[in-house]
C-alpha atoms as a PDB file:
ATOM      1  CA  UNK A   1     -61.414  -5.698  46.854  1.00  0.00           C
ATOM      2  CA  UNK A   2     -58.291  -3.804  46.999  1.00  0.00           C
ATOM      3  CA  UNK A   3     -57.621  -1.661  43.717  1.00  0.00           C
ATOM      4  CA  UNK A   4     -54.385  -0.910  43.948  1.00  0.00           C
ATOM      5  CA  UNK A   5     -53.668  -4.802  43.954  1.00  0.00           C
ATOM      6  CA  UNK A   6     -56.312  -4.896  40.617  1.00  0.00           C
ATOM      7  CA  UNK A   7     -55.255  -2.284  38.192  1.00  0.00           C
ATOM      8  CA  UNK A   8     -57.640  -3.650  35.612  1.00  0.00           C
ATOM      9  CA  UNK A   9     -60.909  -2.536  37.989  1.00  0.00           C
ATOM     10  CA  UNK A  10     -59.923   0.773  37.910  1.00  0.00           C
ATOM     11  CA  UNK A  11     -62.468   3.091  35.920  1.00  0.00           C
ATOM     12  CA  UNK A  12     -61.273   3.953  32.477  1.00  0.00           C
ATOM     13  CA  UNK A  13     -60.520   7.763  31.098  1.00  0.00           C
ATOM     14  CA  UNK A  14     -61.337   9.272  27.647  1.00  0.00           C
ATOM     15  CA  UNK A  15     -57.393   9.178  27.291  1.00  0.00           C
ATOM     16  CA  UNK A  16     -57.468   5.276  27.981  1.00  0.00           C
ATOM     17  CA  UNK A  17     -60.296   4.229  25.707  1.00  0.00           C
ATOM     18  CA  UNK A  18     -58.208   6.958  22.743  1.00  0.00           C
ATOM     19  CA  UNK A  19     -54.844   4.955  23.495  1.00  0.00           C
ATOM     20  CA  UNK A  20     -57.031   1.604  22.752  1.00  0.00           C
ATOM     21  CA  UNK A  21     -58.465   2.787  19.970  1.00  0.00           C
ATOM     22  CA  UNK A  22     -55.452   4.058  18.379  1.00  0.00           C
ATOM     23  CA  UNK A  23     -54.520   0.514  18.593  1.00  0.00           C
ATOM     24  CA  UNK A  24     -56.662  -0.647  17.509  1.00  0.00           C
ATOM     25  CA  UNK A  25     -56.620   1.481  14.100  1.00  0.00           C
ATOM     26  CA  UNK A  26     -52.997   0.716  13.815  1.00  0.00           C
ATOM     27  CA  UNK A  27     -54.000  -3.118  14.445  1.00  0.00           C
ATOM     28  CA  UNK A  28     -56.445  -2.157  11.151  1.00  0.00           C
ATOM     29  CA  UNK A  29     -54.026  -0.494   9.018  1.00  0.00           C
ATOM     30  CA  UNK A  30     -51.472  -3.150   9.429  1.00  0.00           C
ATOM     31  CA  UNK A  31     -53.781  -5.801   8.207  1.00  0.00           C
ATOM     32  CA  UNK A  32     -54.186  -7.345  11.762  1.00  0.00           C
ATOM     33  CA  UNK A  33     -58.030  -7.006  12.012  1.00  0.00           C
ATOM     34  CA  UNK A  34     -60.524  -7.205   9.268  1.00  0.00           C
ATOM     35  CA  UNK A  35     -62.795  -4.040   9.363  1.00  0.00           C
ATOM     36  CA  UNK A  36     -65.486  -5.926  10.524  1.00  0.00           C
ATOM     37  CA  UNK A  37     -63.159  -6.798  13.537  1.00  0.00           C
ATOM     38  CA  UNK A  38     -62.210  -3.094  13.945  1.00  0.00           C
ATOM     39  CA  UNK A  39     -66.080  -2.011  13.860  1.00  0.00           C
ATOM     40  CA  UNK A  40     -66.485  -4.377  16.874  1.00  0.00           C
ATOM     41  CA  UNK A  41     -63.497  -3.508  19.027  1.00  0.00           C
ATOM     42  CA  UNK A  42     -64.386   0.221  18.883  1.00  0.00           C
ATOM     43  CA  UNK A  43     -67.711  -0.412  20.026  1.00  0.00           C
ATOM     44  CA  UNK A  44     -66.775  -2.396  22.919  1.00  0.00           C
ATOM     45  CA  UNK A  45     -64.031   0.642  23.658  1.00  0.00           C
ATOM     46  CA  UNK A  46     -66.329   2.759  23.720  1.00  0.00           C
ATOM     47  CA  UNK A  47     -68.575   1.493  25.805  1.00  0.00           C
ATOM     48  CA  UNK A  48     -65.749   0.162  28.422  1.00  0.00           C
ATOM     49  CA  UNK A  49     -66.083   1.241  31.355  1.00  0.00           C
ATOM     50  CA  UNK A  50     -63.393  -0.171  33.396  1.00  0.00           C
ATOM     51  CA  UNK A  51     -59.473  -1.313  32.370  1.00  0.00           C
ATOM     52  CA  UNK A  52     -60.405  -5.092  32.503  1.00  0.00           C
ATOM     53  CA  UNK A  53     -62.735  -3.914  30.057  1.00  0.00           C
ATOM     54  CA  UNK A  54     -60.310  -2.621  27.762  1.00  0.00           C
ATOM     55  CA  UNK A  55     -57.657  -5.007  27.978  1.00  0.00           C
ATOM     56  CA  UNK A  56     -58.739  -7.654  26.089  1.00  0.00           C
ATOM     57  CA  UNK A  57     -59.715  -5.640  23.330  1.00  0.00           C
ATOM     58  CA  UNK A  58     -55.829  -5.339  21.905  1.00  0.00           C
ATOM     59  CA  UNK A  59     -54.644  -7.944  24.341  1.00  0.00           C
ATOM     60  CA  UNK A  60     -53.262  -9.960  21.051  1.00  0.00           C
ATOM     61  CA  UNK A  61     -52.366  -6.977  19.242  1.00  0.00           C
ATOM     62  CA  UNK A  62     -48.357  -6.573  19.468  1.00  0.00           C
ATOM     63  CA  UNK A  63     -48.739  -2.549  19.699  1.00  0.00           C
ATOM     64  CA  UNK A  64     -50.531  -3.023  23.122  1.00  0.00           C
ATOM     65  CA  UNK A  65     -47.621  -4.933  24.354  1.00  0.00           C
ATOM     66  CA  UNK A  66     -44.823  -2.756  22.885  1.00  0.00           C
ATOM     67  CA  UNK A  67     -46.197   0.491  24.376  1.00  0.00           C
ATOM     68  CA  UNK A  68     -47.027  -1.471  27.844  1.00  0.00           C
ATOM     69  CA  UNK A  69     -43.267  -2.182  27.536  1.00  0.00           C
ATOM     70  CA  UNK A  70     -42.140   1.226  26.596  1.00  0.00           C
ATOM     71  CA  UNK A  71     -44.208   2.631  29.661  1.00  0.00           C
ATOM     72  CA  UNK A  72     -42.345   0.767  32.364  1.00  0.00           C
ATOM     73  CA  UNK A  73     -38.635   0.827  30.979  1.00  0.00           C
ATOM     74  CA  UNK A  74     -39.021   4.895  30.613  1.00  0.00           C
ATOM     75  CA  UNK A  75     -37.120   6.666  33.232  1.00  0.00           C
ATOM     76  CA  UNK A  76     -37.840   8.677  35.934  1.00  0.00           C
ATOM     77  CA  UNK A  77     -37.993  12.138  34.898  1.00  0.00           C
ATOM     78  CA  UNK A  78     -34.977  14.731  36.638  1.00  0.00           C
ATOM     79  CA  UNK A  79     -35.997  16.405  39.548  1.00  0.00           C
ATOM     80  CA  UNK A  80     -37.190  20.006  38.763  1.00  0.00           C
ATOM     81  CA  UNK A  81     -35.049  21.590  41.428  1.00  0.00           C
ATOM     82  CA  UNK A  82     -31.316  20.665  42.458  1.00  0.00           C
ATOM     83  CA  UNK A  83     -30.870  18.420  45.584  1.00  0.00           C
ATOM     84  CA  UNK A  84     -30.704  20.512  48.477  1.00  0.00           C
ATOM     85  CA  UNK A  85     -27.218  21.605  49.798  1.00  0.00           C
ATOM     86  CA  UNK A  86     -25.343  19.620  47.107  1.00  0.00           C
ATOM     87  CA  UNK A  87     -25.449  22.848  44.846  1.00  0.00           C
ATOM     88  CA  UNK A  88     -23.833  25.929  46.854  1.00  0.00           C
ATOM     89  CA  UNK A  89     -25.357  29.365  46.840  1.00  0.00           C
ATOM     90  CA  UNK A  90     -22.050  31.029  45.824  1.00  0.00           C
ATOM     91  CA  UNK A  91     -20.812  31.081  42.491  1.00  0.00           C
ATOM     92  CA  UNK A  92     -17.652  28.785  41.945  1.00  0.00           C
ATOM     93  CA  UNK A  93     -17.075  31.107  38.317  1.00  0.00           C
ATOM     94  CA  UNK A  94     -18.600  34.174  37.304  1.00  0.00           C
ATOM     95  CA  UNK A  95     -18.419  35.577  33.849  1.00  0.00           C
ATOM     96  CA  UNK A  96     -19.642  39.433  33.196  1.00  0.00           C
ATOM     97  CA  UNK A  97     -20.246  41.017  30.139  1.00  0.00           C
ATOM     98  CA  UNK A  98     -20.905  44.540  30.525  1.00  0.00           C
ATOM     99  CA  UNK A  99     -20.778  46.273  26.994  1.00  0.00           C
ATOM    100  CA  UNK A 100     -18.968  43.399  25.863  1.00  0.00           C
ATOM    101  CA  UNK A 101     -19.068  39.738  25.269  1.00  0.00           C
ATOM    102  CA  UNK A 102     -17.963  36.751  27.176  1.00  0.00           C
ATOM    103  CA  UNK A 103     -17.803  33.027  26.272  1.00  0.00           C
ATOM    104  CA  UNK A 104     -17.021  29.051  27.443  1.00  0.00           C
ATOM    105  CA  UNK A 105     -16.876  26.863  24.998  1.00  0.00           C
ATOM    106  CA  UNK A 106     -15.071  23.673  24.143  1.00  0.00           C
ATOM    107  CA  UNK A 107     -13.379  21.401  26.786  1.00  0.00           C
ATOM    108  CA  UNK A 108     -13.846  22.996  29.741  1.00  0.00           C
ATOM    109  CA  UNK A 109     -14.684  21.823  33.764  1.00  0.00           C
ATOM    110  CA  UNK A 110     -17.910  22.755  34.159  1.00  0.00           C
ATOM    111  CA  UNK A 111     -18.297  24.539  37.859  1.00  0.00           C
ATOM    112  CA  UNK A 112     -21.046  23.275  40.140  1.00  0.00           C
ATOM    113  CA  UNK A 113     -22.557  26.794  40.441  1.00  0.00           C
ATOM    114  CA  UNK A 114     -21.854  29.557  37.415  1.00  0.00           C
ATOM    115  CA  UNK A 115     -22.925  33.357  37.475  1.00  0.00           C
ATOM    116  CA  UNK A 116     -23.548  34.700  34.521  1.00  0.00           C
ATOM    117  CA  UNK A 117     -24.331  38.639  33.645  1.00  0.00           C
ATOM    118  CA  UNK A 118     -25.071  40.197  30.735  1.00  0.00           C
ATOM    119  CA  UNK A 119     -25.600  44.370  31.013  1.00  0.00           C
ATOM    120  CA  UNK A 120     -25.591  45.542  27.647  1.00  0.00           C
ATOM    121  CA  UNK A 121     -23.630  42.670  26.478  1.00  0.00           C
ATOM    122  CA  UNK A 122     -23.393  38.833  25.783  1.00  0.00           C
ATOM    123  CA  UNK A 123     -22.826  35.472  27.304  1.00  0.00           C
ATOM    124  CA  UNK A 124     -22.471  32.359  25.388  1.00  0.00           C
ATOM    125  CA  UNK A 125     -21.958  29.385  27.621  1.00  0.00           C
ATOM    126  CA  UNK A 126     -21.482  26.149  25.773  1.00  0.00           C
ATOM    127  CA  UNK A 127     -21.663  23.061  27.581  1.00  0.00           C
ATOM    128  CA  UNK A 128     -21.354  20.130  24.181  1.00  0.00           C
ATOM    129  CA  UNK A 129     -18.179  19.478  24.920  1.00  0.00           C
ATOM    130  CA  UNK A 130     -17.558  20.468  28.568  1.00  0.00           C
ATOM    131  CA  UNK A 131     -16.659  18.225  31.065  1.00  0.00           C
ATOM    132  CA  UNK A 132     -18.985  17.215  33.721  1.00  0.00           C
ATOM    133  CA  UNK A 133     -17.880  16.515  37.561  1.00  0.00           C
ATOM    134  CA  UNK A 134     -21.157  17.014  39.468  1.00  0.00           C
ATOM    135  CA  UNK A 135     -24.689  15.342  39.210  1.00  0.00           C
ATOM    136  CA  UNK A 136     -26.373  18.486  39.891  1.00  0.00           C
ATOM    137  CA  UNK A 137     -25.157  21.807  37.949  1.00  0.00           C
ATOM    138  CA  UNK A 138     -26.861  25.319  38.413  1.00  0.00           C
ATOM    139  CA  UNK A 139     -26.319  28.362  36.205  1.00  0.00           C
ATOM    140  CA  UNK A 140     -27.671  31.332  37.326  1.00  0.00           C
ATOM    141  CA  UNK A 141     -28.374  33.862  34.882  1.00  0.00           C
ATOM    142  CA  UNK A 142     -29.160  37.617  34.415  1.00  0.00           C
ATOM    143  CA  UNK A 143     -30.019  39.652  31.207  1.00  0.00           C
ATOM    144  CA  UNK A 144     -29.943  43.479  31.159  1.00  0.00           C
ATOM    145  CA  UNK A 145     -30.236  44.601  27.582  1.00  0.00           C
ATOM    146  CA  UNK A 146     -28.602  42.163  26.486  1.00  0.00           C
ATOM    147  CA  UNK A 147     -28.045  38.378  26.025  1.00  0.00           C
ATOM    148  CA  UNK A 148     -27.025  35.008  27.846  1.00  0.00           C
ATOM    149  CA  UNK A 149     -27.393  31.628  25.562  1.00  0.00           C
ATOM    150  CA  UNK A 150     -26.578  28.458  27.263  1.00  0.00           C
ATOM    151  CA  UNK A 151     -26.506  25.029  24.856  1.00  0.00           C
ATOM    152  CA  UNK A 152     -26.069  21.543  26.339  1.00  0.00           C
ATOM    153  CA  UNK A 153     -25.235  18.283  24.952  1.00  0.00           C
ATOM    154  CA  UNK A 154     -28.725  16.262  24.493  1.00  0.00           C
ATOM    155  CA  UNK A 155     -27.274  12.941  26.611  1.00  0.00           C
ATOM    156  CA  UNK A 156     -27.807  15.566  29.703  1.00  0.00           C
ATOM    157  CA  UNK A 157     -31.014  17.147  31.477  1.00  0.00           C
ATOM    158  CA  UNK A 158     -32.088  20.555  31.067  1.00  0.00           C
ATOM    159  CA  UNK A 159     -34.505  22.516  33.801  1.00  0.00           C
ATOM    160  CA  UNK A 160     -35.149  26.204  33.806  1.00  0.00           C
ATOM    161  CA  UNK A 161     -36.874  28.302  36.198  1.00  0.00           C
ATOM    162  CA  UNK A 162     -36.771  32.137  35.814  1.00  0.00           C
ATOM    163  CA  UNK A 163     -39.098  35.062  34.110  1.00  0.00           C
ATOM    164  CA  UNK A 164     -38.706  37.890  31.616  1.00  0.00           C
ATOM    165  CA  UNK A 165     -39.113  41.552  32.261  1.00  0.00           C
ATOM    166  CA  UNK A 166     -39.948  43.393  29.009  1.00  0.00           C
ATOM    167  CA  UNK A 167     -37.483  40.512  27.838  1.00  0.00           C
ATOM    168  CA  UNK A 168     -37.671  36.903  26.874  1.00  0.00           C
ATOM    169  CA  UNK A 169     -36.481  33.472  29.380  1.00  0.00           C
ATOM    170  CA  UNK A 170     -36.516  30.429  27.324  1.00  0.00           C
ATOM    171  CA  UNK A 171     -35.368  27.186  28.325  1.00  0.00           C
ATOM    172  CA  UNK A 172     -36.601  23.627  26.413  1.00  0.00           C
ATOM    173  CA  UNK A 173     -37.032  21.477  29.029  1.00  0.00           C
ATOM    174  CA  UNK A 174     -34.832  17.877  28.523  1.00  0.00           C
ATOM    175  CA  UNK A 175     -34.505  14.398  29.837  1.00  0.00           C
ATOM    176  CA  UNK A 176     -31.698  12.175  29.120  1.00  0.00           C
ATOM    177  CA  UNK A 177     -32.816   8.577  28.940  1.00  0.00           C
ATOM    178  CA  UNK A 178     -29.677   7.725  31.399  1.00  0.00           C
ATOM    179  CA  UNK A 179     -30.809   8.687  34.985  1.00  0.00           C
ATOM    180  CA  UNK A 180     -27.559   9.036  36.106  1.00  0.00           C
ATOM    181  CA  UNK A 181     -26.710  11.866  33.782  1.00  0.00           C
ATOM    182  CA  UNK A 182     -26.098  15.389  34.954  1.00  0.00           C
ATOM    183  CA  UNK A 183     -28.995  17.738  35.115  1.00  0.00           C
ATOM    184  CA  UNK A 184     -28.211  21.018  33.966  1.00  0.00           C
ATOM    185  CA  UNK A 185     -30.734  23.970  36.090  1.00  0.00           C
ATOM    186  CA  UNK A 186     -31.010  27.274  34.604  1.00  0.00           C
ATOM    187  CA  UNK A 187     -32.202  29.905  36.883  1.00  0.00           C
ATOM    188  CA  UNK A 188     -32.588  33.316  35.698  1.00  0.00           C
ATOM    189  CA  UNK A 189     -33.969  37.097  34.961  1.00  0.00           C
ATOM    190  CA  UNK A 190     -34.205  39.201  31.428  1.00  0.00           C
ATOM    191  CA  UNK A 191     -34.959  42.562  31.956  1.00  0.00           C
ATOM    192  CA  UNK A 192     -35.316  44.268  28.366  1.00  0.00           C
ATOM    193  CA  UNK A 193     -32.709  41.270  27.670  1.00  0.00           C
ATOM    194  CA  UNK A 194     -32.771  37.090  26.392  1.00  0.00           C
ATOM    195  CA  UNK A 195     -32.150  34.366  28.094  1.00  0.00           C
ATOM    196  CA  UNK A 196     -32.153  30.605  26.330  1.00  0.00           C
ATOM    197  CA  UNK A 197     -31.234  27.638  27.186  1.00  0.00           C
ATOM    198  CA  UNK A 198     -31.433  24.303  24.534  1.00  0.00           C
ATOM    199  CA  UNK A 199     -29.717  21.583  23.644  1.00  0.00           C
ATOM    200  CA  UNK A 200     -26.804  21.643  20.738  1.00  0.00           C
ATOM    201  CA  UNK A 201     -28.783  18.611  18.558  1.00  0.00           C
ATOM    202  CA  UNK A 202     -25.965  16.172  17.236  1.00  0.00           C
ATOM    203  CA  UNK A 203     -23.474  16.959  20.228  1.00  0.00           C
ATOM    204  CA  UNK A 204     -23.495  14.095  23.567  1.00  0.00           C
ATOM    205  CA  UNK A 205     -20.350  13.898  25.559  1.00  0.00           C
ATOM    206  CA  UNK A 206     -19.571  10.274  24.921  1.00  0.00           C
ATOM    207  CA  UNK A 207     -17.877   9.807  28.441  1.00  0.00           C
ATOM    208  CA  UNK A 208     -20.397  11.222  31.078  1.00  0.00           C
ATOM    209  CA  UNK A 209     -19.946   7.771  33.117  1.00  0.00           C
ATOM    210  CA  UNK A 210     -16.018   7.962  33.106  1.00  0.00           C
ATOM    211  CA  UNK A 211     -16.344  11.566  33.550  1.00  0.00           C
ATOM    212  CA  UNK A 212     -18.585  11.059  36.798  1.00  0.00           C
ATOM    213  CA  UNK A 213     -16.897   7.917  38.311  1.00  0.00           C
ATOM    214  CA  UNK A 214     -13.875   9.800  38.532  1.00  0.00           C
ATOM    215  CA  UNK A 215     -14.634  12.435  40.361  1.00  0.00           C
ATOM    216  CA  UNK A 216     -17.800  11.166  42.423  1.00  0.00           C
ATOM    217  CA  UNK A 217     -16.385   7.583  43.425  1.00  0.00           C
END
């Protein structure tokens, strides 16, 4: 028998006989199944030891069918590293705060590569309302007693890779649930310094599509 051709005869986890049972105990507190009927499906999950097993424990419980739908319309997660060569090593802006402050914000082009540097100073990059170009955007940042914050609208993706040095490097990771949105990378280093990187909550840019069908075809 092949299994990759029969899902259902594939062993079951712990984490598959929990999803079934929470289920199940929805299916209970809904009024679906009569305690007695709960009592019985938990035995048999719990004694399952395959997915054919399983299945037909919540097969005609609407939960079982709404998260098997969920499952396969969620995208694919962004890639955790740009595309290689579509991103180029040199900076197309730079902004330098050195016992200062510096700042983007509003509607603004937003470069495919940005260099930020904060010695003793402050960045603020703010992305909400920027305008996006590329697929594939990379700031690069670097915190030396002192600060770089970088928000992004929450219709975009957000990956981070960098490390703190006596300092802090923060980025929440985000998906967009459009596949085709821009992914925003955030590499950097805080030395005795901050770096964070989230998304503004409230703020999309309601014409990534337009924005990106311009310029890409």
């Amino acid at each position: 028998m092949d299994l990759e051709k029969q899902p259902s005869a594939l062993r079951a986890s712990d984490a598959d006989r929990d999803r079934t049972a929470d289920i199940l105990r929805e299916a209970l507190a809904e009024g679906r199944l009569t305690a007695e009927e709960h009592s019985e499906r938990i035995d048999g999950v719990y004694r399952a030891k395959t997915m054919a097993d399983l299945e037909p424990l919540v097969r005609d419980l609407p939960a079982a069918h709404q998260r098997a739908q969920g499952a396969a319309d969620a995208p694919e997660p962004a890639p955790s590293r740009p595309s290689p060569g579509v991103v180029p090593p040199v900076a197309d802006e730079n902004l330098v705060a050195v016992l200062s402050s510096s700042a983007r914000r509003g509607r603004w082009r937003v470069a495919r590569r940005t260099h930020a540097y904060a010695i003793f100073g402050s960045v603020e990059i703010d992305l909400s309302e920027a305008i996006f170009e590329q697929r594939q955007v990379v700031i690069k940042a670097v915190a030396v007693f002192g600060s770089v914050e970088i928000r992004v609208p929450e219709n975009v993706s957000l990956r981070g890779r960098g490390a703190g040095v006596l300092g802090s490097f923060e980025v929440d990771t985000l998906d967009s649930p459009d596949q085709d949105a821009p992914v925003v990378y955030v590499d950097g280093t805080a030395v005795l310094g901050s770096i964070e990187a989230r998304p503004r909550r409230g703020k999309i840019v309601r014409d990534l599509h337009r924005q990106l069908r311009k310029h890409l075809g």
